[in-house]
PDB file of N, CA and C in Angstrom:
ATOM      1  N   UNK A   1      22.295 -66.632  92.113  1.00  0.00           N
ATOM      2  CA  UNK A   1      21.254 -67.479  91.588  1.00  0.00           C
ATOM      3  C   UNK A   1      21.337 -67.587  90.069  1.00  0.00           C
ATOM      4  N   UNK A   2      22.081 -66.577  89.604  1.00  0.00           N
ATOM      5  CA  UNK A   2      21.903 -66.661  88.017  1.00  0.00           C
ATOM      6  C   UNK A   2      22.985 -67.705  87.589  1.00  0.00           C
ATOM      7  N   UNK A   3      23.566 -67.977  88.474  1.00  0.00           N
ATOM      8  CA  UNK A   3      24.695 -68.816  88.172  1.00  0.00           C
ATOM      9  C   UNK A   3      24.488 -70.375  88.075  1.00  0.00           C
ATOM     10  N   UNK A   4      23.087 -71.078  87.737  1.00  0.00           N
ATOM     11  CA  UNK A   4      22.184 -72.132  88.010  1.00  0.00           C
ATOM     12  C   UNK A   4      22.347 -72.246  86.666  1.00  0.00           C
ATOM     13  N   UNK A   5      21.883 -71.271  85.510  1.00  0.00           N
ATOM     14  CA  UNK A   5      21.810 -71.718  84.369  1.00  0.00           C
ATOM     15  C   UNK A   5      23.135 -71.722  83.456  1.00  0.00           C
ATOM     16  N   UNK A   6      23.569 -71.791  84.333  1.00  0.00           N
ATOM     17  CA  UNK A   6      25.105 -71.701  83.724  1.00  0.00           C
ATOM     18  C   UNK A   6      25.370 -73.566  83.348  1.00  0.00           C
ATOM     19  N   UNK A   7      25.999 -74.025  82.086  1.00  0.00           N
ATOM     20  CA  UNK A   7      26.811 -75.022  82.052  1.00  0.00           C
ATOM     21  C   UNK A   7      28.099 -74.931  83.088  1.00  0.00           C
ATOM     22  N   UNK A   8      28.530 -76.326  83.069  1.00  0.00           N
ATOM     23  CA  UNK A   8      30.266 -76.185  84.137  1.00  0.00           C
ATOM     24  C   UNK A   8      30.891 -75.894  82.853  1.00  0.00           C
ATOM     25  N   UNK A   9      32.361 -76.078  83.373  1.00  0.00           N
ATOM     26  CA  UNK A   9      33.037 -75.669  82.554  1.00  0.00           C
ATOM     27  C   UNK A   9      33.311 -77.066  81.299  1.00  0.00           C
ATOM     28  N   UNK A  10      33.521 -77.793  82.331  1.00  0.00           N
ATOM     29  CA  UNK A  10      33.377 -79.021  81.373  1.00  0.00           C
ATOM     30  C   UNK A  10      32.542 -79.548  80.360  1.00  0.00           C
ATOM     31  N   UNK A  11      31.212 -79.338  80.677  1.00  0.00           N
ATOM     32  CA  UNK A  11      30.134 -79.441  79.511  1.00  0.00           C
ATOM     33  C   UNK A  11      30.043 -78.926  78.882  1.00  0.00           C
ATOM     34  N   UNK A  12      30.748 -77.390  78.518  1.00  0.00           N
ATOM     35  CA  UNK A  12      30.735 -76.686  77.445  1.00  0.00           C
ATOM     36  C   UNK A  12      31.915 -77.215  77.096  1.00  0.00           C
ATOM     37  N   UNK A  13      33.072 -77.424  77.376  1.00  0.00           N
ATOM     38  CA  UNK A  13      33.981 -77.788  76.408  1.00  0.00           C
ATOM     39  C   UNK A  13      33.752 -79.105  75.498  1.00  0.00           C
ATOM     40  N   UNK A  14      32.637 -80.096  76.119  1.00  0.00           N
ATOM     41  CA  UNK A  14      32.074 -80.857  74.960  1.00  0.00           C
ATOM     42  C   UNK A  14      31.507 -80.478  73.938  1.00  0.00           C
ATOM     43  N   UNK A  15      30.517 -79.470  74.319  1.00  0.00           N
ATOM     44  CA  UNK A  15      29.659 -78.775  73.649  1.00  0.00           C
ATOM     45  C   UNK A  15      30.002 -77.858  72.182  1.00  0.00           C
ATOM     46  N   UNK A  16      30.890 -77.255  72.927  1.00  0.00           N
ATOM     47  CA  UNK A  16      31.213 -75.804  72.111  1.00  0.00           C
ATOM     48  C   UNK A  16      31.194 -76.058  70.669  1.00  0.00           C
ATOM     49  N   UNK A  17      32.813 -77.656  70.803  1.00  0.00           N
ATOM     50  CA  UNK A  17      32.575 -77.424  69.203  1.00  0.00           C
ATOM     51  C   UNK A  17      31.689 -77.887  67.789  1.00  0.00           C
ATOM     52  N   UNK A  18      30.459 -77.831  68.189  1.00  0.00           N
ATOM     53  CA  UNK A  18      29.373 -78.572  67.625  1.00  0.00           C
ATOM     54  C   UNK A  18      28.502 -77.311  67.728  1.00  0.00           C
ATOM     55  N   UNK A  19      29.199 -76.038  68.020  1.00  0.00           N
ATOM     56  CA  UNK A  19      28.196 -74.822  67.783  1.00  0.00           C
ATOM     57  C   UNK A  19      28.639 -73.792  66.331  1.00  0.00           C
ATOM     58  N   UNK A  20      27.737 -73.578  65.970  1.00  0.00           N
ATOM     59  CA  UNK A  20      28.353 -73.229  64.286  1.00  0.00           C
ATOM     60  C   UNK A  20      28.861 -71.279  64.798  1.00  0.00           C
ATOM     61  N   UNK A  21      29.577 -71.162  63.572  1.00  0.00           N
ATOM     62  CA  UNK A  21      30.850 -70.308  63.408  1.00  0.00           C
ATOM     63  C   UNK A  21      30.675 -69.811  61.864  1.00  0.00           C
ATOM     64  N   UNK A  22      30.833 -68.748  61.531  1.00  0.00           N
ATOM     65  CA  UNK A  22      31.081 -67.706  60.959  1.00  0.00           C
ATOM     66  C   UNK A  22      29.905 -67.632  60.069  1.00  0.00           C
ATOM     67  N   UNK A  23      28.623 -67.787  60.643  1.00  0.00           N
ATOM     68  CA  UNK A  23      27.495 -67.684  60.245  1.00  0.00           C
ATOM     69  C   UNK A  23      26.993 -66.254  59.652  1.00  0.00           C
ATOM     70  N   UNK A  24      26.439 -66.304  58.543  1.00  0.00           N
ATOM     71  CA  UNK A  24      25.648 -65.002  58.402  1.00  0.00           C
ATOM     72  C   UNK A  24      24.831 -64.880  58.929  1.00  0.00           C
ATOM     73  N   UNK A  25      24.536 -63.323  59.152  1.00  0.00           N
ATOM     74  CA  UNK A  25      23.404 -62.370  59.883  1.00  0.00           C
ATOM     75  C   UNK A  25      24.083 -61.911  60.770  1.00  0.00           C
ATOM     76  N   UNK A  26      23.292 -61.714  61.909  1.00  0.00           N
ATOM     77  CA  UNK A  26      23.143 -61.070  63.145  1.00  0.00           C
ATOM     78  C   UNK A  26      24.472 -61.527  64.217  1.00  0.00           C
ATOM     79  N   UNK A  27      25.146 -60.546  64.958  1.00  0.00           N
ATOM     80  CA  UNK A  27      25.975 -61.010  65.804  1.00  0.00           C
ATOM     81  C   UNK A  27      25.655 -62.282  66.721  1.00  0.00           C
ATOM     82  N   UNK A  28      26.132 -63.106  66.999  1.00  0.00           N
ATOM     83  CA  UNK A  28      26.228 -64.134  67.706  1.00  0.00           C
ATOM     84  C   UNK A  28      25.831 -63.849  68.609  1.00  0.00           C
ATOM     85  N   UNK A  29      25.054 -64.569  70.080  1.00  0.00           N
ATOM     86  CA  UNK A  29      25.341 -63.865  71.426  1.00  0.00           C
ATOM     87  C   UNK A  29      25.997 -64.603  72.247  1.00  0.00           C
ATOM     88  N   UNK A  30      25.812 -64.704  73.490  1.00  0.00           N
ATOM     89  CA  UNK A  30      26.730 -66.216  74.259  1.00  0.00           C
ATOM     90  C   UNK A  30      25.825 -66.964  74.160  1.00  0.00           C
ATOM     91  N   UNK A  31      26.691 -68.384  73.212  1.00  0.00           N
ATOM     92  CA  UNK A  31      26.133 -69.245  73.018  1.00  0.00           C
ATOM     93  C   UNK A  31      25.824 -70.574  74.026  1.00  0.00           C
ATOM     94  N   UNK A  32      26.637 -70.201  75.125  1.00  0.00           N
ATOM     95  CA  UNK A  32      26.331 -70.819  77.246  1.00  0.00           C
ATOM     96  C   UNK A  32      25.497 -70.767  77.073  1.00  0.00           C
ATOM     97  N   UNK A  33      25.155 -69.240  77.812  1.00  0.00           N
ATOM     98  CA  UNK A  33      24.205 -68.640  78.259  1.00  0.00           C
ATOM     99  C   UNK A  33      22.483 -69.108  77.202  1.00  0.00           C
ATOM    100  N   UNK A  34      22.701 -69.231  76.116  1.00  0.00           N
ATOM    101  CA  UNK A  34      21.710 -69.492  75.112  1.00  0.00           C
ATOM    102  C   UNK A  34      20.747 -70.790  75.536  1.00  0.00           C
ATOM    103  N   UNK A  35      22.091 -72.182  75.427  1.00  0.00           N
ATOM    104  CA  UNK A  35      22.192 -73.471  75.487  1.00  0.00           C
ATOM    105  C   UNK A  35      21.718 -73.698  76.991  1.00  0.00           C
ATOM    106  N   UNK A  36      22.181 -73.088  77.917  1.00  0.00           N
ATOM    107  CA  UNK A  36      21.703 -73.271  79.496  1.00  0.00           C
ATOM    108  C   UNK A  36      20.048 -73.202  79.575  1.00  0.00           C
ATOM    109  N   UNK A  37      19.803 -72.006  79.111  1.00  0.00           N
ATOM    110  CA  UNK A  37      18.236 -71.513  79.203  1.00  0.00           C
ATOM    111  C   UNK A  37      17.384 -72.328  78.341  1.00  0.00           C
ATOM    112  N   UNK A  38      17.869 -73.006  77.741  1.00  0.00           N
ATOM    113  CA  UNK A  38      16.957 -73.832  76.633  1.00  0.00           C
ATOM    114  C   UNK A  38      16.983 -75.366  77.376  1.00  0.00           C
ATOM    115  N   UNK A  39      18.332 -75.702  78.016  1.00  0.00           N
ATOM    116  CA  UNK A  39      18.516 -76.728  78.799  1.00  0.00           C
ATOM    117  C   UNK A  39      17.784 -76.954  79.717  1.00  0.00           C
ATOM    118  N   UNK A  40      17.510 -75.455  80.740  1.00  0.00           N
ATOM    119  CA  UNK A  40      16.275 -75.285  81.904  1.00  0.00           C
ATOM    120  C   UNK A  40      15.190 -75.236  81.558  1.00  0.00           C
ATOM    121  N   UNK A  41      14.806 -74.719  80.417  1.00  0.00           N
ATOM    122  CA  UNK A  41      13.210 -74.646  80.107  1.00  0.00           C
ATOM    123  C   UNK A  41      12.585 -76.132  79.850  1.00  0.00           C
ATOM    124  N   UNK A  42      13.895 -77.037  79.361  1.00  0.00           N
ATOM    125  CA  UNK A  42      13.377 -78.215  78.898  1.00  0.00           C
ATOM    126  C   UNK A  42      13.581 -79.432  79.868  1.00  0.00           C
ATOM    127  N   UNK A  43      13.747 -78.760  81.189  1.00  0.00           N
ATOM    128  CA  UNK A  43      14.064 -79.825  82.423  1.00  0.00           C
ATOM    129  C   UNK A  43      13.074 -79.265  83.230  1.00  0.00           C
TER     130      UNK A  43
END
């Protein structure tokens, strides 16, 4: 079931590179996993 909020594989490869990179602060986390849950909350 957790596998719902998952993007395919394909929509993240649109995605990805429009996600920022070598940002200061805090470690990154998975940025999927991030983008999915924000995708579901807002559907």
């Amino acid at each position: 079931m957790a596998d719902l909020l998952w993007l395919s594989d394909d929509q993240w490869t649109v995605i990805k590179p429009f996600m920022p990179v070598h940002q200061p602060g805090p470690k990154r986390k998975d940025d999927r996993k991030i983008v999915s849950g924000i995708l579901h909350l807002l559907n």
